[in-house]
Protein backbone atom coordinates (compact mmCIF):
# COMPACT_ATOMS: atom_id res chain seq x y z
CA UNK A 1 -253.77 18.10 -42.32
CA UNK A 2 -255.90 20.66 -44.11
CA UNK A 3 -254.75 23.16 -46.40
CA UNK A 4 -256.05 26.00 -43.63
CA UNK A 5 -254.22 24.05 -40.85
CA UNK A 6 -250.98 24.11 -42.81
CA UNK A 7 -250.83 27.47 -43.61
CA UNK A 8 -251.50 28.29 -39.88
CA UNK A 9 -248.55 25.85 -39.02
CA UNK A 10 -246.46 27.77 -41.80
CA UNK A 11 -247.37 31.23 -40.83
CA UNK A 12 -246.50 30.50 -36.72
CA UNK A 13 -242.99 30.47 -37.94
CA UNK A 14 -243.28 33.83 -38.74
CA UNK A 15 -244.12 35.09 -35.55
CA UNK A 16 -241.21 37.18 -33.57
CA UNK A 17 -242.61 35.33 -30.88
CA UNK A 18 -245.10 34.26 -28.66
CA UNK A 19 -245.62 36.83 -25.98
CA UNK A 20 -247.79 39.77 -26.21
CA UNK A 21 -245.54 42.51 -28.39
CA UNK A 22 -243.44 44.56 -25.74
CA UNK A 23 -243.05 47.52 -27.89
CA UNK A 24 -244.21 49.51 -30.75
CA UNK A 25 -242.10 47.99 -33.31
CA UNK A 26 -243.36 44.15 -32.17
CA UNK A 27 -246.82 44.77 -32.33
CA UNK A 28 -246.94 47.19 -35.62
CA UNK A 29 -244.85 43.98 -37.36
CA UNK A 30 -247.61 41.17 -35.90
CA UNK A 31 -250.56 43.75 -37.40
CA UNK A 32 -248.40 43.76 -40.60
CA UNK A 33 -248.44 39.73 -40.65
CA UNK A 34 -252.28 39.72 -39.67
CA UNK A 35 -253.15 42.32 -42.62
CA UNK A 36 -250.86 40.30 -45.13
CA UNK A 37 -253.28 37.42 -44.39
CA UNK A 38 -256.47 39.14 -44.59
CA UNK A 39 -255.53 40.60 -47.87
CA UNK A 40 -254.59 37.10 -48.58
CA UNK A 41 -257.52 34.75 -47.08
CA UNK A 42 -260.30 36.16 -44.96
CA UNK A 43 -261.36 33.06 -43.18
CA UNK A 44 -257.65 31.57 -42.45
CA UNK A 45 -257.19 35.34 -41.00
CA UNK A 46 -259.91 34.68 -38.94
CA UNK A 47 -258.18 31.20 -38.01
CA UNK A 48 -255.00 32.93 -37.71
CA UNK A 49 -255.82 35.59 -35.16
CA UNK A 50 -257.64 33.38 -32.87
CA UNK A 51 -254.35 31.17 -33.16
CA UNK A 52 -252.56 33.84 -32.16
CA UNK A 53 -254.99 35.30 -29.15
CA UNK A 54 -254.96 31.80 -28.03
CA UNK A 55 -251.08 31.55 -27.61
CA UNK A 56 -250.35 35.12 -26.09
CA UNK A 57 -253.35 34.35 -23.54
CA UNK A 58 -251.69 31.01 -21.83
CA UNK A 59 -248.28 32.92 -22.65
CA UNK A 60 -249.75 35.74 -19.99
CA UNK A 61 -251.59 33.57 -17.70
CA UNK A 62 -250.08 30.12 -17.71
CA UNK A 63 -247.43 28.29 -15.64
CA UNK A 64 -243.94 28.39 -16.65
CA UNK A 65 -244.52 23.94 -17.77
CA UNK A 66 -248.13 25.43 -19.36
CA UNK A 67 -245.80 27.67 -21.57
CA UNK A 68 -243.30 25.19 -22.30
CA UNK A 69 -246.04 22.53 -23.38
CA UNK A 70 -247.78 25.21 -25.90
CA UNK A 71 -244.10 26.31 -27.42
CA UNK A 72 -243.29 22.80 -28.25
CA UNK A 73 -246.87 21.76 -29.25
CA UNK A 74 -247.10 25.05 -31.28
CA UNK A 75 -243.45 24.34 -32.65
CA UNK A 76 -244.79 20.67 -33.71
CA UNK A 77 -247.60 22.22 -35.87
CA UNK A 78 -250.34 22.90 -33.47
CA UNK A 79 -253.34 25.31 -34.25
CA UNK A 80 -255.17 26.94 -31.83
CA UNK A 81 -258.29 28.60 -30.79
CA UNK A 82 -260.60 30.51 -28.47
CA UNK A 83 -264.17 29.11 -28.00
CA UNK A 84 -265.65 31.52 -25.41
CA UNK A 85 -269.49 32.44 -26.62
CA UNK A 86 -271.62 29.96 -24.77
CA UNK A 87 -274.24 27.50 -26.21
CA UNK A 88 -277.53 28.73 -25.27
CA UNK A 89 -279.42 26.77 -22.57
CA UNK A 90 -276.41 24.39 -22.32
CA UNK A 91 -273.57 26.55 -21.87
CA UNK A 92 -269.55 24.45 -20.97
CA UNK A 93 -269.71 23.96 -17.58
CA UNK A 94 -267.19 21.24 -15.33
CA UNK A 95 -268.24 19.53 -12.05
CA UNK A 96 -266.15 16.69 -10.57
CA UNK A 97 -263.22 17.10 -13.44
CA UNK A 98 -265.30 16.33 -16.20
CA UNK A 99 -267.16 18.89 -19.00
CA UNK A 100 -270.46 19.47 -20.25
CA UNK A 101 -272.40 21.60 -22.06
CA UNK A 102 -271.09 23.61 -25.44
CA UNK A 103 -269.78 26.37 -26.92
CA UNK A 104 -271.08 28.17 -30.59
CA UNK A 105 -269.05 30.29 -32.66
CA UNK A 106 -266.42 27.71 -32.47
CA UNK A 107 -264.37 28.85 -35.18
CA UNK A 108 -261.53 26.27 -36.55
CA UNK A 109 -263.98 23.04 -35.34
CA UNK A 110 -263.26 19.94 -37.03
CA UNK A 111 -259.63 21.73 -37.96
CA UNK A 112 -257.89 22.85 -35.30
CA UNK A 113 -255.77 20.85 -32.41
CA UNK A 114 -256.04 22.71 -29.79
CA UNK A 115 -259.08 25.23 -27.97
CA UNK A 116 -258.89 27.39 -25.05
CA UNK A 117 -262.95 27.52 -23.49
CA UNK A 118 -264.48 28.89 -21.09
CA UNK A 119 -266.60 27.72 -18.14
CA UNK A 120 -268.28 29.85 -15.41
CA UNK A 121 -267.06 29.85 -11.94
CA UNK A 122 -266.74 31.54 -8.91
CA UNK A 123 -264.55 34.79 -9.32
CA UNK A 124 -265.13 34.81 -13.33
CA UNK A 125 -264.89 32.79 -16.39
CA UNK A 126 -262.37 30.35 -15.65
CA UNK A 127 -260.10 29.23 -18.58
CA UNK A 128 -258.73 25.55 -19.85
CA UNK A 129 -256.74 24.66 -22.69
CA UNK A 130 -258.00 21.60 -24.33
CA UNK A 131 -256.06 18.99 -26.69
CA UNK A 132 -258.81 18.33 -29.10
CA UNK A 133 -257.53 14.62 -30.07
CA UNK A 134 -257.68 13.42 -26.78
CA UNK A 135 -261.10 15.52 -25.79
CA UNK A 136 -262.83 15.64 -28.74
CA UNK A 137 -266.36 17.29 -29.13
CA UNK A 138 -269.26 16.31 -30.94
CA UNK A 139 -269.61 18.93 -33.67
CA UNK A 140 -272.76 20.40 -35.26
CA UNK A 141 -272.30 21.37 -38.75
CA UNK A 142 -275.29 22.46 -39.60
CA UNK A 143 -276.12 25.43 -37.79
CA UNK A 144 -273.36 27.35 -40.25
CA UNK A 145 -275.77 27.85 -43.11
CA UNK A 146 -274.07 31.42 -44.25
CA UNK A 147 -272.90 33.18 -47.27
CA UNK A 148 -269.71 34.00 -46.14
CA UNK A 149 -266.69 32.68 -44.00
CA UNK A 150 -267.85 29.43 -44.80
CA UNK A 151 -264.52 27.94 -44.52
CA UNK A 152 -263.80 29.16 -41.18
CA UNK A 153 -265.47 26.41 -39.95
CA UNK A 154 -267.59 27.80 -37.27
CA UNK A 155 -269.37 25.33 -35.82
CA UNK A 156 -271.08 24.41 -32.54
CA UNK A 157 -269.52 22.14 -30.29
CA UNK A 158 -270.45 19.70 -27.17
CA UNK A 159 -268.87 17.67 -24.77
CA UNK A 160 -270.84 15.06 -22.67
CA UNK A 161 -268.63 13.69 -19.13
CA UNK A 162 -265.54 14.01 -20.67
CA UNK A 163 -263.01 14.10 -18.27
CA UNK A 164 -260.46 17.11 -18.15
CA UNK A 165 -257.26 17.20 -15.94
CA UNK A 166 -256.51 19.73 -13.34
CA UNK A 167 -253.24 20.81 -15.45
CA UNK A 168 -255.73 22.36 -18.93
CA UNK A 169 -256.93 25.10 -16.04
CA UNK A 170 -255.31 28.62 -17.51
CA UNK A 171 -254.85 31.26 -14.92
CA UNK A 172 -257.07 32.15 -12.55
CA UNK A 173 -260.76 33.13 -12.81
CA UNK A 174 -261.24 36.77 -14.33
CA UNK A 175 -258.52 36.38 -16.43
CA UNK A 176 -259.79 36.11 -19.78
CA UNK A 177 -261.56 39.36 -19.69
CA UNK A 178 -258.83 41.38 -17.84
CA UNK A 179 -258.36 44.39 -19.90
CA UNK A 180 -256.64 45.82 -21.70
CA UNK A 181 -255.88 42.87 -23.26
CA UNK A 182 -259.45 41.54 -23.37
CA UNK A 183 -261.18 44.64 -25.71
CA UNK A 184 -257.36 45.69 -26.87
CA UNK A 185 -257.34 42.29 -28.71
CA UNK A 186 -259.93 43.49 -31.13
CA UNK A 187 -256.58 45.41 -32.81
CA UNK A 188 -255.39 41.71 -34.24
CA UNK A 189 -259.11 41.52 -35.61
CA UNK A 190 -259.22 44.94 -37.21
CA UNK A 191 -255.54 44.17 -38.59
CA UNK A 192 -257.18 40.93 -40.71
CA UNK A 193 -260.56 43.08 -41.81
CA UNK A 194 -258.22 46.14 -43.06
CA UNK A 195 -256.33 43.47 -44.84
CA UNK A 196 -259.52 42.29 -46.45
CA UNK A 197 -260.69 45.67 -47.33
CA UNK A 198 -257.19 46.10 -49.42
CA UNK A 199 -257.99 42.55 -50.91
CA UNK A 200 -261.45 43.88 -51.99
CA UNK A 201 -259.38 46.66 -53.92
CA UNK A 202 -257.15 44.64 -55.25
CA UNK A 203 -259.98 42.79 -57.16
CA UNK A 204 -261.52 45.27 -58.89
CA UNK A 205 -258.43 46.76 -60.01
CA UNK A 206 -257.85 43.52 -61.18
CA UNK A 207 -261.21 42.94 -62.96
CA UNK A 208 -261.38 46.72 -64.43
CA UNK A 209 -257.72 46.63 -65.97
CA UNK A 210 -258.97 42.98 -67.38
CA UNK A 211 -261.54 44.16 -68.72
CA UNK A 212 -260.40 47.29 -70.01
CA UNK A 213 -262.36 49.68 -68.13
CA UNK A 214 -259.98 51.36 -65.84
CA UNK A 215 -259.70 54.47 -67.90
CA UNK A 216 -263.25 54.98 -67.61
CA UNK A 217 -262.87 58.71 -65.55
CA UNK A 218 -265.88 57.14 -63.47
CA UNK A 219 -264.02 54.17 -62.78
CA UNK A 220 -261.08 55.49 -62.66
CA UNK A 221 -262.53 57.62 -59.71
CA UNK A 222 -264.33 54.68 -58.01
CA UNK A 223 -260.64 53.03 -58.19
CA UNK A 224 -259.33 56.40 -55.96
CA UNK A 225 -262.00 56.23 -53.70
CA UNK A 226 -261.24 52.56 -52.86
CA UNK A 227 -257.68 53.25 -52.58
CA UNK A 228 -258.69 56.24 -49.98
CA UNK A 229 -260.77 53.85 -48.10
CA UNK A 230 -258.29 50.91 -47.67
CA UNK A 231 -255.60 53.48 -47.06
CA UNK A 232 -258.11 55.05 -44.08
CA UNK A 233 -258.63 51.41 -42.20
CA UNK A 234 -254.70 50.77 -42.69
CA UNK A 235 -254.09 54.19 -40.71
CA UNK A 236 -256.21 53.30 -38.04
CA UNK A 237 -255.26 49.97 -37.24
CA UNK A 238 -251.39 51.99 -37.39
CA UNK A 239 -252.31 54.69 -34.83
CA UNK A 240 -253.80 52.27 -32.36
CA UNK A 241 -250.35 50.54 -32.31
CA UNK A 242 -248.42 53.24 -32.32
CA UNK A 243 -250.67 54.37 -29.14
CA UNK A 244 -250.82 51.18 -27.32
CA UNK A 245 -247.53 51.80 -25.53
CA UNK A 246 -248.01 55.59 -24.89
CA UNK A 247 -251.14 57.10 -22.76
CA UNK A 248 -252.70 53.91 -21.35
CA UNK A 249 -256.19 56.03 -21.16
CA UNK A 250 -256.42 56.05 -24.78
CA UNK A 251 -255.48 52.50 -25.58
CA UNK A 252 -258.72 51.58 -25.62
CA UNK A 253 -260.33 54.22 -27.47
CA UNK A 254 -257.39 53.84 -30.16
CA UNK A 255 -258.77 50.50 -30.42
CA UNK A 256 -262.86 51.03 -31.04
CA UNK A 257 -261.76 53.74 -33.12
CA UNK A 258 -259.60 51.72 -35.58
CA UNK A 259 -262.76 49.30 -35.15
CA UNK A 260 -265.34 51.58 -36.29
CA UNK A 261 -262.85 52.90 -38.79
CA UNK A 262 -261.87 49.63 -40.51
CA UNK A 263 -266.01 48.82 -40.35
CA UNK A 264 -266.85 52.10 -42.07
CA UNK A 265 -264.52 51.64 -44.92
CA UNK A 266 -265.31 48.42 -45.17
CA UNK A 267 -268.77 49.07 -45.70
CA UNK A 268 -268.28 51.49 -48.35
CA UNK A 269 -265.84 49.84 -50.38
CA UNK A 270 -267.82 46.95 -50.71
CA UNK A 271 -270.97 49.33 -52.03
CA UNK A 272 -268.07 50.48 -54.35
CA UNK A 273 -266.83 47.26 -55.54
CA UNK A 274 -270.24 46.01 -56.50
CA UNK A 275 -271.15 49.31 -58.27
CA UNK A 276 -267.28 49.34 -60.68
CA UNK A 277 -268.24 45.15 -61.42
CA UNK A 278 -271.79 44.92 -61.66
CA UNK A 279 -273.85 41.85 -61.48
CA UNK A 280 -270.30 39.89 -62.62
CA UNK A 281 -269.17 40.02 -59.09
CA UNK A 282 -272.20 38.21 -57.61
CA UNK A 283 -271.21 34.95 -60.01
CA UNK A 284 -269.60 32.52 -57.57
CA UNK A 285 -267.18 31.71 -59.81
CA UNK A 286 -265.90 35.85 -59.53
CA UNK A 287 -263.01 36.22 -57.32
CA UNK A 288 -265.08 39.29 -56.16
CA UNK A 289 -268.27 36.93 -55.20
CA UNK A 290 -265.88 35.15 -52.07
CA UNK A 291 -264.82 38.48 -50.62
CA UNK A 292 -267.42 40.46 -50.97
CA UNK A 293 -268.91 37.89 -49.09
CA UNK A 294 -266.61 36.83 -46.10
CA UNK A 295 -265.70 40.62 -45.57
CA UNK A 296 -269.29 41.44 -45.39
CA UNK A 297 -269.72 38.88 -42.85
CA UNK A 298 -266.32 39.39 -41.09
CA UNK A 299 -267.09 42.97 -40.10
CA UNK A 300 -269.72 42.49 -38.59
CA UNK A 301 -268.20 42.13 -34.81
CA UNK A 302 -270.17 42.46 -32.16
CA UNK A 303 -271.56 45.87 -31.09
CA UNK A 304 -270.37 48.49 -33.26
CA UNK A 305 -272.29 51.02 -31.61
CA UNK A 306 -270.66 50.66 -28.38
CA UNK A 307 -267.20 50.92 -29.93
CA UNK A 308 -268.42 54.39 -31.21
CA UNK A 309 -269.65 55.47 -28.10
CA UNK A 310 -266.11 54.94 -26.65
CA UNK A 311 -264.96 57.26 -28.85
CA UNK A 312 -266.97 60.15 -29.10
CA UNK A 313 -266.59 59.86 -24.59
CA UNK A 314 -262.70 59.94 -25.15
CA UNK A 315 -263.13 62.86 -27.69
CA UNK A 316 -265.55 64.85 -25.45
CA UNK A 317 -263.20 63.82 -22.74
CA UNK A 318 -259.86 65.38 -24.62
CA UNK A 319 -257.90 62.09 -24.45
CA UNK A 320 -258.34 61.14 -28.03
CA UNK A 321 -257.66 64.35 -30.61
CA UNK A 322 -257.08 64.43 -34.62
CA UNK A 323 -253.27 65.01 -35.17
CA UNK A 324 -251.21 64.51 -38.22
C-alpha cells in the first residue's frame, strides 16, 4: 500500500461520516479536515476529496446493499475516486455488460481501489462503481508530463471487453450532475486549495525567520499581505458553508464565489512567495519549489470565468450582498 493510499485509509477514520453533511456544523468540520490536508499535502488533498465525493455520491444515489458494500469496503481501507472527463475519440462506453473506451484525468490511477466512471446513456451520464483489482485498466503514464501534482497520479485509463456486473450501476442516469450537489461539490475542492494557499504561507515564514530576514519592514509586509490573502480564501470557503443550508438560491453563487476567491488569492500569494524567496524557491530541493508548483497547477479548475459570471448575476440579482 502506498504512502498516499495509507494516509487516505487513515484520514477516512476521521470522517463524522459518510453522508453528505446535514447541517452547518457537519459540513464546516469536513472543510476543516479538507483544508488541514491541503495545508498538509496538495496532491493527497486532491486524492482525498475525490475519495470523499466518491463516497457521499453512492451514499446519495445507491441501494441500501450498494451502501453497505462501500461502508465495509471503505472501513477495510478502500480509496476511492471519480473518473468522469472522457478520453477523446474513445470515450467509456458499455454494450452487452462489458466496457470500453477510457477516461483522462484519472486522478489516484495505479493507487487507488476503487473508481466511480461514467458512461453515456440514454437519460444522462449513467454511473458505475468499479473494484479496480478485479477490473483493472490499462494505464498510460505518460501523458502526465507536468510540473506540478505529479504525485496525484493522474493518468489516462482504458478498458478493452471487460465485463462489468449489473450491481456497479449507481443511481439512475442524470444523477451525477444533479445539482446542487454536482457544482456545490467544488466547496470540498476550494477547502484543499485554501489549505494550500495557508501552506504556501507557512513556507516563507518559515524560510524568512531561517534566514533571518523577517524583520526586513519589506518582508515583514510581504509576510502581512500573505497572511491577508490566506485569511481571505479561508473566509470564503467559511461563508459558502455557513450558506449552504440557508437561501438555497445562493448556494451556488456562495460556491463560485469562494472559487474565484480561493483562485485570486492563490494567485497572488504565489507572486508573493516567489518575490520574499527569490530564485531559492525555484531549487527543487526548496520546500517552496513543490508548492509553488502543485498549487499553481491545482487552481487551475476548469472555467474560472464562468464561476465569476455567477456571481456578478447573483449580485446584480440582490441574492448575494457583502455583510459582516
Amino acid at each position: 500500500m502506498s504512502d498516499l493510499r495509507a494516509r487516505i485509509r487513515s484520514l477516512s477514520g476521521e470522517l463524522q461520516g459518510y453522508d453528505d453533511p446535514r447541517d452547518a456544523a457537519t459540513l464546516l468540520a469536513l472543510l476543516r479536515l479538507l483544508y488541514r490536508v491541503g495545508r498538509e499535502d496538495l496532491p493527497l488533498g486532491r486524492l482525498f476529496e475525490g475519495h470523499v465525493d466518491a463516497i457521499q455520491i453512492v451514499m446519495r444515489y445507491g441501494t441500501k446493499a450498494q451502501r453497505a458494500r462501500l461502508m465495509d469496503a471503505v472501513r477495510a481501507g478502500a480509496a476511492l475516486g471519480v473518473w468522469n472527463a472522457d478520453l477523446p475519440g474513445d470515450p467509456l462506453s458499455m454494450a452487452d455488460g462489458r466496457l470500453n473506451g477510457g477516461k483522462s484525468f484519472a486522478s489516484g490511477a495505479g493507487l487507488l481501489s476503487h473508481a466511480l466512471v461514467t458512461i453515456e446513456r440514454d437519460g444522462g451520464r449513467q454511473l458505475l462503481l468499479l473494484d479496480l483489482a478485479a477490473q483493472p485498466p490499462m494505464i498510460d503514464r505518460d501523458v502526465w508530463r507536468v510540473v506540478g501534482m505529479q504525485r496525484s497520479e493522474t493518468h489516462v485509463v482504458h478498458w478493452n471487453n471487460v465485463p462489468v456486473e449489473a450491481e456497479a450501476l449507481i443511481g439512475s442516469p442524470g444523477d451525477y450532475i444533479r445539482e446542487p450537489w454536482f457544482s456545490g461539490g467544488a466547496l470540498r475542492f476550494a477547502a484543499v486549495q485554501a489549505g494550500g494557499v495557508a501552506r504556501l504561507v507557512d513556507e516563507v515564514r518559515d524560510h524568512l525567520v531561517a534566514a533571518g530576514r523577517a524583520g526586513d519592514p519589506h518582508q515583514a509586509g510581504r509576510l502581512a499581505r500573505l497572511h491577508a490573502l490566506a485569511e481571505d480564501a479561508a473566509a470564503a470557503v467559511r461563508r459558502a458553508a455557513d450558506g449552504w443550508f440557508g437561501d438555497e438560491t445562493a448556494r451556488l453563487p456562495l460556491v463560485a464565489a469562494a472559487r474565484a476567491a480561493v483562485y485570486a488569492a492563490g494567485s497572488e500569494a504565489l507572486g508573493l512567495a516567489q518575490e520574499a524567496v527569490g530564485v531559492q524557491a525555484l531549487f527543487l530541493r526548496h520546500p517552496l519549489a513543490t508548492t509553488i508548483t502543485d498549487l499553481s497547477m491545482y487552481l487551475r479548475q476548469p472555467n474560472p470565468d464562468g464561476q465569476r459570471m455567477l456571481v456578478g448575476a447573483a449580485v446584480a440579482a440582490g441574492i448575494l450582498r457583502a455583510s459582516l
